[in-house]
N, C-alpha and C. Protein backbone atom coordinates (compact mmCIF):
# COMPACT_ATOMS: atom_id res chain seq x y z
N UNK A 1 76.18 85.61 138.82
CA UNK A 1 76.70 84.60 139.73
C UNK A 1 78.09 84.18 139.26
N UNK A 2 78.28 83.36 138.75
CA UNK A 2 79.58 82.61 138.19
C UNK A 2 79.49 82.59 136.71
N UNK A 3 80.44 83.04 136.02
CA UNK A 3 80.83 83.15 134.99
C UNK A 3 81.34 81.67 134.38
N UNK A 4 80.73 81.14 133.74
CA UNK A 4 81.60 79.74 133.35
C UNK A 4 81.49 79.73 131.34
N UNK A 5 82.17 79.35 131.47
CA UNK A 5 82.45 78.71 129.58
C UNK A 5 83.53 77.91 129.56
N UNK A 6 82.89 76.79 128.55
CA UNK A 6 82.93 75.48 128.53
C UNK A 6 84.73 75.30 127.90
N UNK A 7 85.69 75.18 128.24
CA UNK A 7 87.15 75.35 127.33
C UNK A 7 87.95 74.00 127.42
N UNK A 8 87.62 73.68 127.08
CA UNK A 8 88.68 71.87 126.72
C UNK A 8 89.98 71.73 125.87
N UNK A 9 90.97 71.72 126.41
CA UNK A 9 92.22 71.37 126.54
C UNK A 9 92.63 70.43 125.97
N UNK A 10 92.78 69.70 125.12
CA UNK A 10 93.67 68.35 125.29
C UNK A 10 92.65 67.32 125.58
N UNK A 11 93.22 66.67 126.92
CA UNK A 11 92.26 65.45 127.18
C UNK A 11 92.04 66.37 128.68
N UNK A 12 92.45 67.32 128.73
CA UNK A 12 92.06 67.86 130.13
C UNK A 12 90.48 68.61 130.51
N UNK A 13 90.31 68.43 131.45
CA UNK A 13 88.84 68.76 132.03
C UNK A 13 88.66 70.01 131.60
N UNK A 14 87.59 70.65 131.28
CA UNK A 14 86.72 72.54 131.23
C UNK A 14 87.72 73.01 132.95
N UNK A 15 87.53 73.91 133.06
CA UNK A 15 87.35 75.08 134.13
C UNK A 15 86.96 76.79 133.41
N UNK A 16 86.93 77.15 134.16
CA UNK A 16 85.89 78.29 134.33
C UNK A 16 86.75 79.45 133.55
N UNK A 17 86.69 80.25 132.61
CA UNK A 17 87.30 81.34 131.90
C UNK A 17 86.59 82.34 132.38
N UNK A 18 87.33 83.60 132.90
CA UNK A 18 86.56 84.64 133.19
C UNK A 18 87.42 85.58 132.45
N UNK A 19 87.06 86.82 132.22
CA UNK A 19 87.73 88.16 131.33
C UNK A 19 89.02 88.37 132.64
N UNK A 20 89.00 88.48 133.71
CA UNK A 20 89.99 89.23 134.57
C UNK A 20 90.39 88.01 135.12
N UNK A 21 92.38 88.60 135.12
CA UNK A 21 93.14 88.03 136.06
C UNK A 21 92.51 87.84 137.43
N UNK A 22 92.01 89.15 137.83
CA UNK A 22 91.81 88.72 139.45
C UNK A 22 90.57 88.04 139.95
N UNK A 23 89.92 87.69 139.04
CA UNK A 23 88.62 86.79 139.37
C UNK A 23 88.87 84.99 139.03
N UNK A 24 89.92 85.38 138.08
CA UNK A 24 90.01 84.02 138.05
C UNK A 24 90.88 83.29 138.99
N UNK A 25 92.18 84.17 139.63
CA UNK A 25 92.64 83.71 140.54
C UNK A 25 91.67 83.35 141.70
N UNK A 26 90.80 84.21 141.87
CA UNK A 26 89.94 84.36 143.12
C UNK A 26 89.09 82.68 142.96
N UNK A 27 88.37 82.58 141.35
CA UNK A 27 87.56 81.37 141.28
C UNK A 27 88.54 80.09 141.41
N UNK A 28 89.90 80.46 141.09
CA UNK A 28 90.79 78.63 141.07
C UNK A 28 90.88 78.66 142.46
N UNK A 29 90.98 79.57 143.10
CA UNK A 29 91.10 79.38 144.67
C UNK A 29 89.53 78.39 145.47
N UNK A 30 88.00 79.41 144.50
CA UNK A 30 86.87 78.83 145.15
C UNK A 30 87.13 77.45 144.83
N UNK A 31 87.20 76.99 143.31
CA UNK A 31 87.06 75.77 142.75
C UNK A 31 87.85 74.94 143.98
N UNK A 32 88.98 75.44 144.34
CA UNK A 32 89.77 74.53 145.11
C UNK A 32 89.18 73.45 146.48
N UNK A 33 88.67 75.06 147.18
CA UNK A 33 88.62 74.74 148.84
C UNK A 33 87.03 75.13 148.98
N UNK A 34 86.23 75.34 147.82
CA UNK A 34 85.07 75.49 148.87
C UNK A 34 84.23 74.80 148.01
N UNK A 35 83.43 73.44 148.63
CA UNK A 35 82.28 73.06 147.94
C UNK A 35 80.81 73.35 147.41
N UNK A 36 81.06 74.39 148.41
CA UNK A 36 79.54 75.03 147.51
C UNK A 36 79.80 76.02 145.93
N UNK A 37 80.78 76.23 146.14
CA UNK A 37 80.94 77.16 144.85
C UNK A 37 81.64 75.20 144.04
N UNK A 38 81.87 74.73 143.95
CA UNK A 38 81.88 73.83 142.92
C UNK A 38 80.32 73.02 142.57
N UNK A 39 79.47 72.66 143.78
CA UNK A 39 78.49 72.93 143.22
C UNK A 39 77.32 73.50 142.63
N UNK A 40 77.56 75.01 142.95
CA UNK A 40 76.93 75.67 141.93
C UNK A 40 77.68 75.64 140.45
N UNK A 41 79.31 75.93 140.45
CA UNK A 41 79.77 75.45 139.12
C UNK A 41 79.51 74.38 138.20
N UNK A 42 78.86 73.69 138.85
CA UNK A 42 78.69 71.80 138.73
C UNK A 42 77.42 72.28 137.89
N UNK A 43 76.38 73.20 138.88
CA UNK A 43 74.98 72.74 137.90
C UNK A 43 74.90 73.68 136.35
N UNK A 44 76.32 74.27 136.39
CA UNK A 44 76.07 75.45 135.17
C UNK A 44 76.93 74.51 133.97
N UNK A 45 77.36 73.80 134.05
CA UNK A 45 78.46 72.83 133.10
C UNK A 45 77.33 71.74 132.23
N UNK A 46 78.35 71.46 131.36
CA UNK A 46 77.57 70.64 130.52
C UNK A 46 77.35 69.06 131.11
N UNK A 47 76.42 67.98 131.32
CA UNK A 47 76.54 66.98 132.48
C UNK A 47 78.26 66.65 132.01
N UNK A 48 78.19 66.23 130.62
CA UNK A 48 79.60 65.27 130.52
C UNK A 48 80.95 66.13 131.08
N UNK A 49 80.53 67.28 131.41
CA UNK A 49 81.85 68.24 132.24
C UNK A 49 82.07 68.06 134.06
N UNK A 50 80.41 67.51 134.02
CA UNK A 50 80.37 67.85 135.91
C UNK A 50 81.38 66.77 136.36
N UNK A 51 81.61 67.73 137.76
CA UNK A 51 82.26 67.07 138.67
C UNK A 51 81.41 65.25 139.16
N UNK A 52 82.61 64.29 139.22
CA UNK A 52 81.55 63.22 140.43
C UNK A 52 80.58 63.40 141.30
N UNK A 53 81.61 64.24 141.88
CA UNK A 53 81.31 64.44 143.48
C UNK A 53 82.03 65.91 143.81
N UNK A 54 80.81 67.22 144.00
CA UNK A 54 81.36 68.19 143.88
C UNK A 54 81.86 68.57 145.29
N UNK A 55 81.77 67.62 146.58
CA UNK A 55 81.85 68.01 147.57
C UNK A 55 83.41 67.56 147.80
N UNK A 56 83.97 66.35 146.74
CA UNK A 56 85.17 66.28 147.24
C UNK A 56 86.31 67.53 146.27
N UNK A 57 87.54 68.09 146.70
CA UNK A 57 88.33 68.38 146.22
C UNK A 57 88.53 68.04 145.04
N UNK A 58 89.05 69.12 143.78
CA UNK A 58 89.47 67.91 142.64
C UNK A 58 90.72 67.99 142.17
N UNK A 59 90.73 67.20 141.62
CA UNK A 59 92.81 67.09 141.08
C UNK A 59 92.99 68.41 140.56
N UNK A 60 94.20 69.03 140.76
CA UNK A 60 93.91 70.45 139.85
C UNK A 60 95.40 69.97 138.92
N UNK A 61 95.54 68.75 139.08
CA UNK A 61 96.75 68.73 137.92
C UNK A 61 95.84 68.43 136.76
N UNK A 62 94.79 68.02 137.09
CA UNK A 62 93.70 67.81 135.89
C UNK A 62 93.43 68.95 135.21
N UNK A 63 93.81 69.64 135.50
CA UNK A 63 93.10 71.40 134.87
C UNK A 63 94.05 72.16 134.45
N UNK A 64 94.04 73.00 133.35
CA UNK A 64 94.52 74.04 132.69
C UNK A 64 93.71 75.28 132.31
N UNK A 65 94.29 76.27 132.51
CA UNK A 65 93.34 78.02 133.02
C UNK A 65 93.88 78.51 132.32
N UNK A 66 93.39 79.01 131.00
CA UNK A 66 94.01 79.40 130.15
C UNK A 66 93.65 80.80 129.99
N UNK A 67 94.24 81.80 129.66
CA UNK A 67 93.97 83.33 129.59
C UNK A 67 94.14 83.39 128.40
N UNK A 68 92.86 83.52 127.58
CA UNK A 68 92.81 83.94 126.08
C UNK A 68 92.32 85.29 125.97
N UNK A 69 93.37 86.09 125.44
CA UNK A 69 93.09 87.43 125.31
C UNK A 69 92.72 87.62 123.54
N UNK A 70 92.08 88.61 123.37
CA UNK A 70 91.58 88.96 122.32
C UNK A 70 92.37 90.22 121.92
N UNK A 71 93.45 90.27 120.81
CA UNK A 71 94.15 91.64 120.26
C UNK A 71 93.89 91.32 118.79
N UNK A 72 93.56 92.76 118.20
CA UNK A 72 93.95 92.98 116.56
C UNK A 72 95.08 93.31 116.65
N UNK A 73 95.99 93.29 116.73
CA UNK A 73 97.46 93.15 116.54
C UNK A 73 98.40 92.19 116.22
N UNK A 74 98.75 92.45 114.81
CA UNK A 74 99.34 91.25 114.45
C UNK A 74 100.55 90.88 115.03
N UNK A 75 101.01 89.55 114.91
CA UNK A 75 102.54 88.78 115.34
C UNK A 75 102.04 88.47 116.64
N UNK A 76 103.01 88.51 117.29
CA UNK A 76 103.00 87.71 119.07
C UNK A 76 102.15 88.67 119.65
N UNK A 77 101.58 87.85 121.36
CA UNK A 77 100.58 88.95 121.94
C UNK A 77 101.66 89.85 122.53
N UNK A 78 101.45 90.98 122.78
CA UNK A 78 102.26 91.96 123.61
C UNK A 78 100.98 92.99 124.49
N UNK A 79 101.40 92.30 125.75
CA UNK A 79 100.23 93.30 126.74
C UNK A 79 100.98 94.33 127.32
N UNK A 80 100.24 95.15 127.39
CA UNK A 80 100.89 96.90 128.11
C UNK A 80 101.53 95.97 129.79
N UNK A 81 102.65 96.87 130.26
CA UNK A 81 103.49 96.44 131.04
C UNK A 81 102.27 95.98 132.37
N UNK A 82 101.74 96.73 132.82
CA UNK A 82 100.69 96.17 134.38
C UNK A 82 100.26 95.61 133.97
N UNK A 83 99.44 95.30 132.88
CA UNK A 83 98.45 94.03 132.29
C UNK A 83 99.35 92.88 132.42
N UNK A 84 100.34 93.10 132.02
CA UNK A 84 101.68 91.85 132.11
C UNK A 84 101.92 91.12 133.27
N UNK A 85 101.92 92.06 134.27
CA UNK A 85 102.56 92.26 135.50
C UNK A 85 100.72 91.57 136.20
N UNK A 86 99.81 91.84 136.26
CA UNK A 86 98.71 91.47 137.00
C UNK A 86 98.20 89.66 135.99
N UNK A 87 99.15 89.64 135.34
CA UNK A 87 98.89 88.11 134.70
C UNK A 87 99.89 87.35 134.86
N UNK A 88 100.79 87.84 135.27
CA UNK A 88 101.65 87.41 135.67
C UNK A 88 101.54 86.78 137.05
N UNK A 89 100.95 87.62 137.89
CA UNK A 89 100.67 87.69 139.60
C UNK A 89 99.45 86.64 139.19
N UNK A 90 99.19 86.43 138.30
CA UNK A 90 97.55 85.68 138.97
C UNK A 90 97.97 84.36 138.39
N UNK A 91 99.04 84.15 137.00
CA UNK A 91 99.10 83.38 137.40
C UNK A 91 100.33 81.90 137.87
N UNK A 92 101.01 83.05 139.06
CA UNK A 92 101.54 82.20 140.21
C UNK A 92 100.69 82.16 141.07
N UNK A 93 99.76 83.07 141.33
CA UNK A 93 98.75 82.20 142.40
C UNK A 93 98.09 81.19 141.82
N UNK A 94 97.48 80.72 140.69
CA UNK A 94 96.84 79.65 140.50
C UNK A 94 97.76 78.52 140.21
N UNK A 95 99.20 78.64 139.81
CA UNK A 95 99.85 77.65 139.86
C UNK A 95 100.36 77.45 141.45
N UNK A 96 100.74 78.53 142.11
CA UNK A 96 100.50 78.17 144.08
C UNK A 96 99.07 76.91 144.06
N UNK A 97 98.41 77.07 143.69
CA UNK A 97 97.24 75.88 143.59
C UNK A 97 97.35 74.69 143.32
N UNK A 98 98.42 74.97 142.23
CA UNK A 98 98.73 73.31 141.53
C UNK A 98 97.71 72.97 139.97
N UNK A 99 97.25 74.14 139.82
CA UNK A 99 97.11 74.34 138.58
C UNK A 99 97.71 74.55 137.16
N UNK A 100 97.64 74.15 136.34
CA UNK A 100 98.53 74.60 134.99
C UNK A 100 98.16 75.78 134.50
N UNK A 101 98.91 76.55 133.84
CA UNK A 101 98.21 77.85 133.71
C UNK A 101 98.77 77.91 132.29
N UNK A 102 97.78 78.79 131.38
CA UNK A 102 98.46 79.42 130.55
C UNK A 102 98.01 80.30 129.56
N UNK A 103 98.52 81.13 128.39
CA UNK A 103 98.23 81.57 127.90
C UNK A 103 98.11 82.12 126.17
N UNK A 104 97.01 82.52 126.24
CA UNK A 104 97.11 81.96 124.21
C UNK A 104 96.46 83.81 123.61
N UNK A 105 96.53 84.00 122.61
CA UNK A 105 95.87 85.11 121.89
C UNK A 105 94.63 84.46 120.67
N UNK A 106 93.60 85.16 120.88
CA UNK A 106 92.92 85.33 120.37
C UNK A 106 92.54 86.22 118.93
N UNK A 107 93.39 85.96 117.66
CA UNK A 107 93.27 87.01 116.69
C UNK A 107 91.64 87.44 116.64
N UNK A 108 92.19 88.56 116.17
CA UNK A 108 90.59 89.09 115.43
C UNK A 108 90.87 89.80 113.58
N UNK A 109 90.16 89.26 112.66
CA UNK A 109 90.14 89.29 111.77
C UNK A 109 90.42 90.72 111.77
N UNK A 110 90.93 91.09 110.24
CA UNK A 110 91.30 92.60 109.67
C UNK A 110 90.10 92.92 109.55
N UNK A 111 88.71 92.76 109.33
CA UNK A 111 87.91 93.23 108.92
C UNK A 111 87.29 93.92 110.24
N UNK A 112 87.38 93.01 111.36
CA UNK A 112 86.22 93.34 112.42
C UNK A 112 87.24 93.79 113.36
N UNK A 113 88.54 93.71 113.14
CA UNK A 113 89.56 94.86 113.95
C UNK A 113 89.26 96.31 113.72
N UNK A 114 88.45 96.59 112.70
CA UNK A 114 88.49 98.20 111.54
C UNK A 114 86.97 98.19 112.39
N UNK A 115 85.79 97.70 112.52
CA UNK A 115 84.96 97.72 113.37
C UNK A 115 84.88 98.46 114.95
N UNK A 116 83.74 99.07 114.89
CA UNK A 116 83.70 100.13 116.74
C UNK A 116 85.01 100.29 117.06
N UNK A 117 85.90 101.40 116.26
CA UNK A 117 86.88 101.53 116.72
C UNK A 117 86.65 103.07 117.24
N UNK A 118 86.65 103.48 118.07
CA UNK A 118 86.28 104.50 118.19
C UNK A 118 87.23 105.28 118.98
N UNK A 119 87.72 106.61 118.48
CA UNK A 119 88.62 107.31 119.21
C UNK A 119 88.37 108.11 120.74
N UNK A 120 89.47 108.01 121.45
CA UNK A 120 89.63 109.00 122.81
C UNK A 120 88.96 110.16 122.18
N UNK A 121 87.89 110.67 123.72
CA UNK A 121 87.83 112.33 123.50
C UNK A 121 88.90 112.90 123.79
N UNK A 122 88.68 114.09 123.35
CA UNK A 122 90.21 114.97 124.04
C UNK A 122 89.46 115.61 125.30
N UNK A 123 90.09 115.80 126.36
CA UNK A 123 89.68 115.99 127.68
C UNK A 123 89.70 117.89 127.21
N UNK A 124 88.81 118.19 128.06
CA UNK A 124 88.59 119.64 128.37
C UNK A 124 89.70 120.41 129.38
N UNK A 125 90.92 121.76 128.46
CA UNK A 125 91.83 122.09 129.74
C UNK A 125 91.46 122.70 130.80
């Protein structure tokens, strides 16, 4: 159904983290304009997260959508150019919303970077 985990900001409200740009644009759009998808979001949250009143609209200056990506790669994040480009696109549509958007990296330790790393087959000519 809906993907939710719990991400607190600051003093700013949870919203919904999903793995893909284009679902999450798709969910800041549901969160926005449709009340049934906020109250099903409503009953998956922790109470002190729920909405008042999931039927009214909610502030979306209240909210920040943060895209935490996960790289073993050390220094700054650097995403392959379309990955760039489709996070980029998603998120001016969620700021078209009036949402804050943004984005952070997720290190992963040296140890568990060396972990299931597993190489490309070589394709058959």
């Amino acid at each position: 159904m809906y993907q939710c985990l719990e991400a607190v900001l600051g003093n700013r409200r949870p919203f919904t983290a999903i793995p893909a740009a284009d679902t999450s644009t798709t969910s800041g759009e549901l969160f926005q304009t449709d009340p049934e998808f906020r109250k099903a979001l409503n009953a998956k949250l922790p109470e002190k997260h729920r909405l008042a009143d999931p039927a009214k609209p909610p502030n979306r200056g209240e909210y920040r959508i943060v895209f935490a990506i996960v790289s073993d790669r050390a220094g700054s994040l650097a995403l392959p150019f379309f990955s760039g480009l489709n996070l980029k696109h998603a998120a001016r549509g969620l700021q078209g919303y009036g949402f804050h958007v943004a984005k952070t990296k997720i290190a992963v330790s040296e140890q568990k970077a060396k972990l299931n790393k597993f190489k490309a087959r070589k394709r058959a000519a």
